[in-house]
PDB file of N, CA and C in Angstrom:
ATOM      1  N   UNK A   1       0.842  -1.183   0.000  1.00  0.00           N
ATOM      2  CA  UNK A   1       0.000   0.000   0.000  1.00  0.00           C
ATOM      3  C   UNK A   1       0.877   1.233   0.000  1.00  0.00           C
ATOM      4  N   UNK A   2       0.879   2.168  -0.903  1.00  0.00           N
ATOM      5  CA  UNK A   2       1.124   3.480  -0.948  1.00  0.00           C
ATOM      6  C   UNK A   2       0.991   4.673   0.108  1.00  0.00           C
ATOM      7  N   UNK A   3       1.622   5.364   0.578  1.00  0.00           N
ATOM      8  CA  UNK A   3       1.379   6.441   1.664  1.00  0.00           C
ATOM      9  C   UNK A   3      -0.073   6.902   1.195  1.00  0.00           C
ATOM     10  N   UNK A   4       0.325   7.587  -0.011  1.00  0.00           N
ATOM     11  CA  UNK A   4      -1.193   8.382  -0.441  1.00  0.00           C
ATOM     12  C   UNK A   4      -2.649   7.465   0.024  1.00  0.00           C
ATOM     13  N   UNK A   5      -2.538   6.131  -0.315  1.00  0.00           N
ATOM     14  CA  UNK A   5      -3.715   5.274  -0.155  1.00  0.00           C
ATOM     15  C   UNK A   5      -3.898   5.339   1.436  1.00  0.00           C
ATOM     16  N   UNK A   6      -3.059   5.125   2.302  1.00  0.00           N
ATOM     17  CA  UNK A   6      -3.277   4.616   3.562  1.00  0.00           C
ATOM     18  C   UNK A   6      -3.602   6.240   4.443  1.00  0.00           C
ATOM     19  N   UNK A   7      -3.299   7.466   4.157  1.00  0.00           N
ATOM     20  CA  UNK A   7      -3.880   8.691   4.101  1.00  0.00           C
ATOM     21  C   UNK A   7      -4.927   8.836   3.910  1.00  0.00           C
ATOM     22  N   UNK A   8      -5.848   8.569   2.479  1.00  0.00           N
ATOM     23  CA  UNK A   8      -6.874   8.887   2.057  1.00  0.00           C
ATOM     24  C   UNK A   8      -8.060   7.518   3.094  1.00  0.00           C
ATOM     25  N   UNK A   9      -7.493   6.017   3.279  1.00  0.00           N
ATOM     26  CA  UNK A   9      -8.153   5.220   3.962  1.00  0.00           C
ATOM     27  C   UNK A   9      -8.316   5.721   5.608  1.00  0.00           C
ATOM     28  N   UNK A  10      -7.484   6.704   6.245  1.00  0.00           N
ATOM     29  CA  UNK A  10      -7.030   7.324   7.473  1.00  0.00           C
ATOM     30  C   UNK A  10      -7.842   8.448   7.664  1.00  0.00           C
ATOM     31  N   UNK A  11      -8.237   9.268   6.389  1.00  0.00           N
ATOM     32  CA  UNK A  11      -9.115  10.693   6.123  1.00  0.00           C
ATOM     33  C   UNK A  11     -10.735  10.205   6.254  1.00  0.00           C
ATOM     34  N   UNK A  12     -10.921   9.199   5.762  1.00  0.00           N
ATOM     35  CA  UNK A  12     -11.745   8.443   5.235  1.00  0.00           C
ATOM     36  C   UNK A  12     -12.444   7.758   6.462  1.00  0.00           C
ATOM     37  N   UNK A  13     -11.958   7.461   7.358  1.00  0.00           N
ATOM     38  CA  UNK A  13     -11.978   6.649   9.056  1.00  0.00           C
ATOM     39  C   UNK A  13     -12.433   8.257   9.749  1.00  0.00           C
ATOM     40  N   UNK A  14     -11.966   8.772   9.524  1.00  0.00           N
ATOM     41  CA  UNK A  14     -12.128   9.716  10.344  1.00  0.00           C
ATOM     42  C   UNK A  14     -13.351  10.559  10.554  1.00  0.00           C
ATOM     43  N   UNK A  15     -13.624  11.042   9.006  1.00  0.00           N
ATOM     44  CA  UNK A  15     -15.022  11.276   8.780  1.00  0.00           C
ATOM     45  C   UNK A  15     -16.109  10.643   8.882  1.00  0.00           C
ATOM     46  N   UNK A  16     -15.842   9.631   9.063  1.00  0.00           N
ATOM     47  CA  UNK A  16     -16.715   8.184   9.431  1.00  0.00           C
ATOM     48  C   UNK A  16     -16.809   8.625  10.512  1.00  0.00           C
ATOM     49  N   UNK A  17     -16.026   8.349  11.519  1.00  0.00           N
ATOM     50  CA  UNK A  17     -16.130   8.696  13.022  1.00  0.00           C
ATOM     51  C   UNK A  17     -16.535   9.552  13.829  1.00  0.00           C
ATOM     52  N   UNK A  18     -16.214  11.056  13.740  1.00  0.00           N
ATOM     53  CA  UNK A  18     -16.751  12.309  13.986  1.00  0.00           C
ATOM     54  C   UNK A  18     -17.730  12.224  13.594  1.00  0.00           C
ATOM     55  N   UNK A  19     -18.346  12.078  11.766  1.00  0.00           N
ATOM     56  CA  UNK A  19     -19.955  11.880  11.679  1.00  0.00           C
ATOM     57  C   UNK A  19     -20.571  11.208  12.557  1.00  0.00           C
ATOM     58  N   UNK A  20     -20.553   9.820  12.471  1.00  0.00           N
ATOM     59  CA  UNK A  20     -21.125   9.351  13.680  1.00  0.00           C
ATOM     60  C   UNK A  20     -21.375   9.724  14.977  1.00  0.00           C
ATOM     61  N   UNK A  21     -20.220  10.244  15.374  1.00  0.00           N
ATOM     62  CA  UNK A  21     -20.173  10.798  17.146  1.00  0.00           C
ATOM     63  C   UNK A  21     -21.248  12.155  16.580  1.00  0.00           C
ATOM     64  N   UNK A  22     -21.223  12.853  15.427  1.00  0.00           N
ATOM     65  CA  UNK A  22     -22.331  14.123  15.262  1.00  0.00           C
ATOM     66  C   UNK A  22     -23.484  13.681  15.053  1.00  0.00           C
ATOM     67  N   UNK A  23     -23.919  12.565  14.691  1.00  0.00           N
ATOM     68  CA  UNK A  23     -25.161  12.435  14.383  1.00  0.00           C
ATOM     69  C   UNK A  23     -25.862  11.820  15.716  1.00  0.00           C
ATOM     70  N   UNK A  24     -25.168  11.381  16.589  1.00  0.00           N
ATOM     71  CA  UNK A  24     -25.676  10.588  17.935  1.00  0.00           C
ATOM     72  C   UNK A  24     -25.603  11.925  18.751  1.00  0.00           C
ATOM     73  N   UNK A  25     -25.038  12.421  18.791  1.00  0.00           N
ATOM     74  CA  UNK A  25     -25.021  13.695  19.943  1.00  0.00           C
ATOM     75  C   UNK A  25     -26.237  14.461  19.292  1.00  0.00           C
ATOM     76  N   UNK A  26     -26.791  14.840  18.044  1.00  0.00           N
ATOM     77  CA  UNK A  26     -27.554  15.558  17.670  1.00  0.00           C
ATOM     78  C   UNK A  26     -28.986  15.057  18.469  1.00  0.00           C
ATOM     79  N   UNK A  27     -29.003  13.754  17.738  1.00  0.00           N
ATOM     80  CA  UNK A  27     -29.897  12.552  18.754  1.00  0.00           C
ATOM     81  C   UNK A  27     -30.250  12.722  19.868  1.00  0.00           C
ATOM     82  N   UNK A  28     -29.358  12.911  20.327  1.00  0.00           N
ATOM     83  CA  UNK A  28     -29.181  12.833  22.214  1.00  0.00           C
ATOM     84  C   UNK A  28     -29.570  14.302  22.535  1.00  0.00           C
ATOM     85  N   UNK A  29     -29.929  15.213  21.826  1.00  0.00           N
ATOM     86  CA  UNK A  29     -29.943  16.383  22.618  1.00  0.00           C
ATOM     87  C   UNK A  29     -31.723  16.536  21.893  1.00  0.00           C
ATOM     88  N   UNK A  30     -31.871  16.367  20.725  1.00  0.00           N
ATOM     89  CA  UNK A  30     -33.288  16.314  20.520  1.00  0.00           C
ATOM     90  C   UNK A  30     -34.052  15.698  21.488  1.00  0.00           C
ATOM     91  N   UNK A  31     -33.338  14.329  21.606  1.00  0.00           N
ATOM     92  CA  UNK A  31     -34.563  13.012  22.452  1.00  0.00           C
ATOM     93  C   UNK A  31     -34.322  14.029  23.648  1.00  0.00           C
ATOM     94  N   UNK A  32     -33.421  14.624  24.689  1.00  0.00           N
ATOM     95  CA  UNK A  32     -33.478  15.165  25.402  1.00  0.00           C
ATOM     96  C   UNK A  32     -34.530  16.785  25.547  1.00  0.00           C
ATOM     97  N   UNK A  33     -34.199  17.307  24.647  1.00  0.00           N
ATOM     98  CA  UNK A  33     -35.492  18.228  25.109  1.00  0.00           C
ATOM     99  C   UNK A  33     -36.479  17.635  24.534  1.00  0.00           C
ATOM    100  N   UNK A  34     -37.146  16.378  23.977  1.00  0.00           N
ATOM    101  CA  UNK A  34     -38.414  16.445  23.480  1.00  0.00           C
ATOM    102  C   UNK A  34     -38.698  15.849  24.829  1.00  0.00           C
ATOM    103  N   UNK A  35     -37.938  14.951  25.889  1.00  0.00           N
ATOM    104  CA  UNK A  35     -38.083  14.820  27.154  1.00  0.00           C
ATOM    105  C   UNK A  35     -38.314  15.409  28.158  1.00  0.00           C
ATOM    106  N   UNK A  36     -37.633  16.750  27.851  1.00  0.00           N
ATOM    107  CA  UNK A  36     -37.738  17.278  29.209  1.00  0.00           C
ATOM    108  C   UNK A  36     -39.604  18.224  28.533  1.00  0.00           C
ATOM    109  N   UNK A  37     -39.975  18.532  27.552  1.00  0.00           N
ATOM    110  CA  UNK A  37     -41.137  19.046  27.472  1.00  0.00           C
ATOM    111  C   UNK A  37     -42.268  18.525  27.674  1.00  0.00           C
ATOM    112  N   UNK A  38     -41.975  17.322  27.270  1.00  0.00           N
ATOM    113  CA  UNK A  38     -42.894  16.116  27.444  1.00  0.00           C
ATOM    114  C   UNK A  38     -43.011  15.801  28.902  1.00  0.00           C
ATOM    115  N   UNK A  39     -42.143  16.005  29.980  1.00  0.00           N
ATOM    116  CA  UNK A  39     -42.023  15.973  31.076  1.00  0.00           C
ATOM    117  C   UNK A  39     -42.854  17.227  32.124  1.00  0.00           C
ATOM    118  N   UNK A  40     -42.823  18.465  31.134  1.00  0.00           N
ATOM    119  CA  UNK A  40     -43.069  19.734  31.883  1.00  0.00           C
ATOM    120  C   UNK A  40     -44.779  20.104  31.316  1.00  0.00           C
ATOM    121  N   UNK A  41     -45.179  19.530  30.071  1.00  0.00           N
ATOM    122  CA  UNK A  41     -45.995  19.456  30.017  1.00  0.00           C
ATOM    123  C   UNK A  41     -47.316  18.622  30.773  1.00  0.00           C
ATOM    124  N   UNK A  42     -46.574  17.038  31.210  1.00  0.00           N
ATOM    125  CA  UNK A  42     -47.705  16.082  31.721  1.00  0.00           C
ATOM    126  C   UNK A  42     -47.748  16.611  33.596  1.00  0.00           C
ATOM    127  N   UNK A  43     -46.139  17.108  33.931  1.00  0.00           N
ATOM    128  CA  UNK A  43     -45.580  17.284  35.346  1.00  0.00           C
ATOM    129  C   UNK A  43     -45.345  18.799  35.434  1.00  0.00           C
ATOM    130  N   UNK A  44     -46.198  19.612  35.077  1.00  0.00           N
ATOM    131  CA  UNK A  44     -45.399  20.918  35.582  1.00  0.00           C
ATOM    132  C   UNK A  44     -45.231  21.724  36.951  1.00  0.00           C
ATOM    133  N   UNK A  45     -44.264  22.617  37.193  1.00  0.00           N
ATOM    134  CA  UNK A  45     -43.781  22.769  38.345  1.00  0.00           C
ATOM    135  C   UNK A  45     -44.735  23.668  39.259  1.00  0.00           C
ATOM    136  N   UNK A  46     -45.165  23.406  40.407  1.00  0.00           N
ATOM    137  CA  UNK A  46     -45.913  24.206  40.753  1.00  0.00           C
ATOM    138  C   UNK A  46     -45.143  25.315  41.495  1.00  0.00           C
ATOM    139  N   UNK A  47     -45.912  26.421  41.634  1.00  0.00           N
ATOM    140  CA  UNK A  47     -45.360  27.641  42.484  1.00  0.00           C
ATOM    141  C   UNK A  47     -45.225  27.280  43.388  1.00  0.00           C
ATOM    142  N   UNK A  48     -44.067  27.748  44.298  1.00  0.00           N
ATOM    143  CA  UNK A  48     -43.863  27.688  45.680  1.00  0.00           C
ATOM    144  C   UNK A  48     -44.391  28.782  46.668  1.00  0.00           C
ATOM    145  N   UNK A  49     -45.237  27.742  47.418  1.00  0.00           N
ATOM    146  CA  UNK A  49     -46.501  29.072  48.370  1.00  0.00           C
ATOM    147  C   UNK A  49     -45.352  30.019  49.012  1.00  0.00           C
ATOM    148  N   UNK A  50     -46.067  31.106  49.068  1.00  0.00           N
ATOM    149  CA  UNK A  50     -45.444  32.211  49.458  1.00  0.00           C
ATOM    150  C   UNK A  50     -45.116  32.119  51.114  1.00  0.00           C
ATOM    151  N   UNK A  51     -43.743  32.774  51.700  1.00  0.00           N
ATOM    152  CA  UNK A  51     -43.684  32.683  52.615  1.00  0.00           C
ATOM    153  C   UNK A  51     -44.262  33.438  54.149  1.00  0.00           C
ATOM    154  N   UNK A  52     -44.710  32.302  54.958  1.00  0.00           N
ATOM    155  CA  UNK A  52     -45.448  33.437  55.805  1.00  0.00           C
ATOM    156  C   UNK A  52     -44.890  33.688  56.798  1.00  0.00           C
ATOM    157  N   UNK A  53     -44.705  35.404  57.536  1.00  0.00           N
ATOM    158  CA  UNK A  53     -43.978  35.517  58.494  1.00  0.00           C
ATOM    159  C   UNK A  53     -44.347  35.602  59.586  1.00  0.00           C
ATOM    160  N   UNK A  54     -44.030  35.043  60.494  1.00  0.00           N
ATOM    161  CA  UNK A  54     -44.113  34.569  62.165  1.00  0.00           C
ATOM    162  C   UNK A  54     -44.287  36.093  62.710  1.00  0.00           C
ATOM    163  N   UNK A  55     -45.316  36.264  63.131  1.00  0.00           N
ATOM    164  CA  UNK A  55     -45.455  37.356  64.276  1.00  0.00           C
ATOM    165  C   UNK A  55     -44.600  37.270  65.312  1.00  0.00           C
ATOM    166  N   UNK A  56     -43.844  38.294  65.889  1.00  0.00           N
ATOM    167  CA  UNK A  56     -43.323  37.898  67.099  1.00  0.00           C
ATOM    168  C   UNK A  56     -43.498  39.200  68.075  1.00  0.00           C
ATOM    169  N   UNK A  57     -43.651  38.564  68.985  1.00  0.00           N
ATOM    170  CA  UNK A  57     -44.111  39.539  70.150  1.00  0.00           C
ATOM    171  C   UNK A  57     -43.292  40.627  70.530  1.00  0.00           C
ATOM    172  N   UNK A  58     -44.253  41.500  71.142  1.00  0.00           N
ATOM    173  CA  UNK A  58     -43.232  42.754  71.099  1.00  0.00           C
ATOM    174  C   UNK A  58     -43.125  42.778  72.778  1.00  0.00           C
ATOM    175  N   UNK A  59     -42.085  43.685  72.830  1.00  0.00           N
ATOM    176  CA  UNK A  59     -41.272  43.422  74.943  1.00  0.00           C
ATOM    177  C   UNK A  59     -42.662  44.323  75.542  1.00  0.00           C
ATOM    178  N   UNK A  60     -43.394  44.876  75.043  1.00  0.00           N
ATOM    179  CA  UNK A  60     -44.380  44.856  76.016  1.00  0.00           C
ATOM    180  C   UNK A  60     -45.632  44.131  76.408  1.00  0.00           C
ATOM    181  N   UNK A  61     -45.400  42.357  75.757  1.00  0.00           N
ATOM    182  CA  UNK A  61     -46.098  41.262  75.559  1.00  0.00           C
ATOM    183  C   UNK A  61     -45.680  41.199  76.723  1.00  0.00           C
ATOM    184  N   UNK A  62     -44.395  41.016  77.674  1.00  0.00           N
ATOM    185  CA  UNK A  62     -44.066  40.567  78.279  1.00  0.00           C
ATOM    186  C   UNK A  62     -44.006  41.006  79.987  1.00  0.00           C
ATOM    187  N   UNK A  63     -45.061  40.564  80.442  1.00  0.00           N
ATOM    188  CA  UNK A  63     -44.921  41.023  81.703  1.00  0.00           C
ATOM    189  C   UNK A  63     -43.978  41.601  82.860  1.00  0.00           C
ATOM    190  N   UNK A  64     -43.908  43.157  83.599  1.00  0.00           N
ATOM    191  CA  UNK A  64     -42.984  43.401  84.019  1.00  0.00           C
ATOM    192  C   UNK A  64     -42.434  42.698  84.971  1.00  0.00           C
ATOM    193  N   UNK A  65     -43.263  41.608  85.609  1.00  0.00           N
ATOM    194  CA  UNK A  65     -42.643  40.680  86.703  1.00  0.00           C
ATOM    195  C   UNK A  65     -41.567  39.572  86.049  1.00  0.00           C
ATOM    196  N   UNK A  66     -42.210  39.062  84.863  1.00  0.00           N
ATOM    197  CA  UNK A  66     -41.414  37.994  84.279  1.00  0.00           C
ATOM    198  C   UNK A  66     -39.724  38.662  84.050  1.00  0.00           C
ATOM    199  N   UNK A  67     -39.780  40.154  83.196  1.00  0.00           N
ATOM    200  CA  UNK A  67     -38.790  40.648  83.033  1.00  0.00           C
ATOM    201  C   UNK A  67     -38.080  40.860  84.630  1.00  0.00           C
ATOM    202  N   UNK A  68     -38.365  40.974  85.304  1.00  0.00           N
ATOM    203  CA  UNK A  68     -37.426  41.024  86.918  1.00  0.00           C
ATOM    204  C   UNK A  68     -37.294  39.617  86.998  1.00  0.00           C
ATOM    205  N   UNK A  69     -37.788  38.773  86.859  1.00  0.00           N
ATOM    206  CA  UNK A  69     -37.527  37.583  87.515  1.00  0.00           C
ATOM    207  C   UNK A  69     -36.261  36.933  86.603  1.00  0.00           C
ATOM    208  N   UNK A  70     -36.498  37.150  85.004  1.00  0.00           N
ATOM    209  CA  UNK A  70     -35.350  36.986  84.161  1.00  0.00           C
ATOM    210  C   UNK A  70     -33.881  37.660  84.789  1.00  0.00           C
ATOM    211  N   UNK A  71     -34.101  38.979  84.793  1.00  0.00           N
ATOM    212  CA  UNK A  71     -33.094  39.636  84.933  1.00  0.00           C
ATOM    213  C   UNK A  71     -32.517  39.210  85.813  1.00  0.00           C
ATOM    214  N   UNK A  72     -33.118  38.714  87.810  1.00  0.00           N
ATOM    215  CA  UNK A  72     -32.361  38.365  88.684  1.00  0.00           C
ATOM    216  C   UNK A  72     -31.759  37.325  88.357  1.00  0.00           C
ATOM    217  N   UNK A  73     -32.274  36.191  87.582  1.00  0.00           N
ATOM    218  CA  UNK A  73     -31.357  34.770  87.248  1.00  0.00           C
ATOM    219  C   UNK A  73     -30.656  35.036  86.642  1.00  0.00           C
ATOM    220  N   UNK A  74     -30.348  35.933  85.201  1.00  0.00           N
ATOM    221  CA  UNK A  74     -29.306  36.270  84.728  1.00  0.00           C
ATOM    222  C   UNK A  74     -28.056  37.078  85.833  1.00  0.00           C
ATOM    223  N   UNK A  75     -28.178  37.937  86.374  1.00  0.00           N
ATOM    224  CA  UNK A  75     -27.631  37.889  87.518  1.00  0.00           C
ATOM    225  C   UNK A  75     -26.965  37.320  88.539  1.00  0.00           C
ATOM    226  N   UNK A  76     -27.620  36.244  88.805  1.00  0.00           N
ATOM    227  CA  UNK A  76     -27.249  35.325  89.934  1.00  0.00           C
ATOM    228  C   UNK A  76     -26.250  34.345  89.251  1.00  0.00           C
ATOM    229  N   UNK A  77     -26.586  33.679  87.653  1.00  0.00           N
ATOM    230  CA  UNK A  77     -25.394  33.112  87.232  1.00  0.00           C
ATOM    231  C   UNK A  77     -24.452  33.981  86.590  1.00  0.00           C
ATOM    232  N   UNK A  78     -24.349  35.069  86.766  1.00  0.00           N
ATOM    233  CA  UNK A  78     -23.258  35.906  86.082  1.00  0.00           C
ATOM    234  C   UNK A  78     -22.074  36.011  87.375  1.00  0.00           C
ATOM    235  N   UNK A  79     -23.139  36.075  88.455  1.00  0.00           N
ATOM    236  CA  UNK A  79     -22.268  36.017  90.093  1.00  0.00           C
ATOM    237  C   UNK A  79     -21.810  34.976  90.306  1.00  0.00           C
ATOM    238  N   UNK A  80     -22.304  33.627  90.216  1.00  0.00           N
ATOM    239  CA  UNK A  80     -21.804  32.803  90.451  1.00  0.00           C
ATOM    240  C   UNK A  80     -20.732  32.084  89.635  1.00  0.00           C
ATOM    241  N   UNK A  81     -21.120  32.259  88.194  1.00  0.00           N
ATOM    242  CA  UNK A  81     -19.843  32.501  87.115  1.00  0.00           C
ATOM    243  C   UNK A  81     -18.387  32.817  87.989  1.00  0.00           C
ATOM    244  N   UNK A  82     -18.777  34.621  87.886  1.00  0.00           N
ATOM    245  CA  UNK A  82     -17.684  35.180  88.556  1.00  0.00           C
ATOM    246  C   UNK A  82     -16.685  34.297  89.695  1.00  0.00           C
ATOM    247  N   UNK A  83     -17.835  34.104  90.910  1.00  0.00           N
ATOM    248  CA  UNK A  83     -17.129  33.478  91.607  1.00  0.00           C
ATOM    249  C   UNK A  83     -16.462  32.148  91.370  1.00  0.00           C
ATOM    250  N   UNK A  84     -16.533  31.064  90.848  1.00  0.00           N
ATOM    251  CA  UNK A  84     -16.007  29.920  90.503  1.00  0.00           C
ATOM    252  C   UNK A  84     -14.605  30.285  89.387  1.00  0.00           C
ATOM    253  N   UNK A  85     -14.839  31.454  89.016  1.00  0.00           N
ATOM    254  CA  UNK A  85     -13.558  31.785  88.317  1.00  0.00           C
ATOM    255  C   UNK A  85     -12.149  32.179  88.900  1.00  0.00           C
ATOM    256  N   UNK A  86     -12.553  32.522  90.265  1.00  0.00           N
ATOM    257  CA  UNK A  86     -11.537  32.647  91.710  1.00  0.00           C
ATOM    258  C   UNK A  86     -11.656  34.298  91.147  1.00  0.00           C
ATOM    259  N   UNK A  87     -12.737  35.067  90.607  1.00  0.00           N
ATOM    260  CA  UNK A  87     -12.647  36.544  90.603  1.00  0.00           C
ATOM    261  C   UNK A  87     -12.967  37.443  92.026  1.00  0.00           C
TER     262      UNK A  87
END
């Protein structure tokens, strides 16, 4: 066999090959969106309910006794903190 021949049989393989790999990828991306429409059409996405926000109480919900009674326990372990720290 001749260089020229085994070139042109080599050129020849090649275009073979790439065609192929182009005509399957073309494939693959059609079958793919006729999938995904076919998908969004039978399954489509529903809205996501809107979010609702939590009321939260305001500091004059909160009774002025509860607020003293908080405050002294915060207190008492801030003291006792202290002390176990050898302060």
């Amino acid at each position: 066999m001749s260089d020229s021949m085994i070139l042109s049989q080599g050129l020849e393989l090649l275009y073979t090959g790439m065609g192929a790999v182009f005509v399957f990828l073309s494939i693959l991306v059609v079958a793919t969106t006729l999938m995904s429409s076919v998908a969004n059409r039978f399954f489509p996405e529903s809205e996501p309910a809107p979010a609702v926000k939590k009321a939260r109480p305001s500091a004059s919900a909160v009774p002025a006794e509860v607020v003293q009674v908080i405050q002294a326990a915060v207190n008492a372990h801030r003291q006792a903190k202290g002390r176990s720290k050898g302060e």
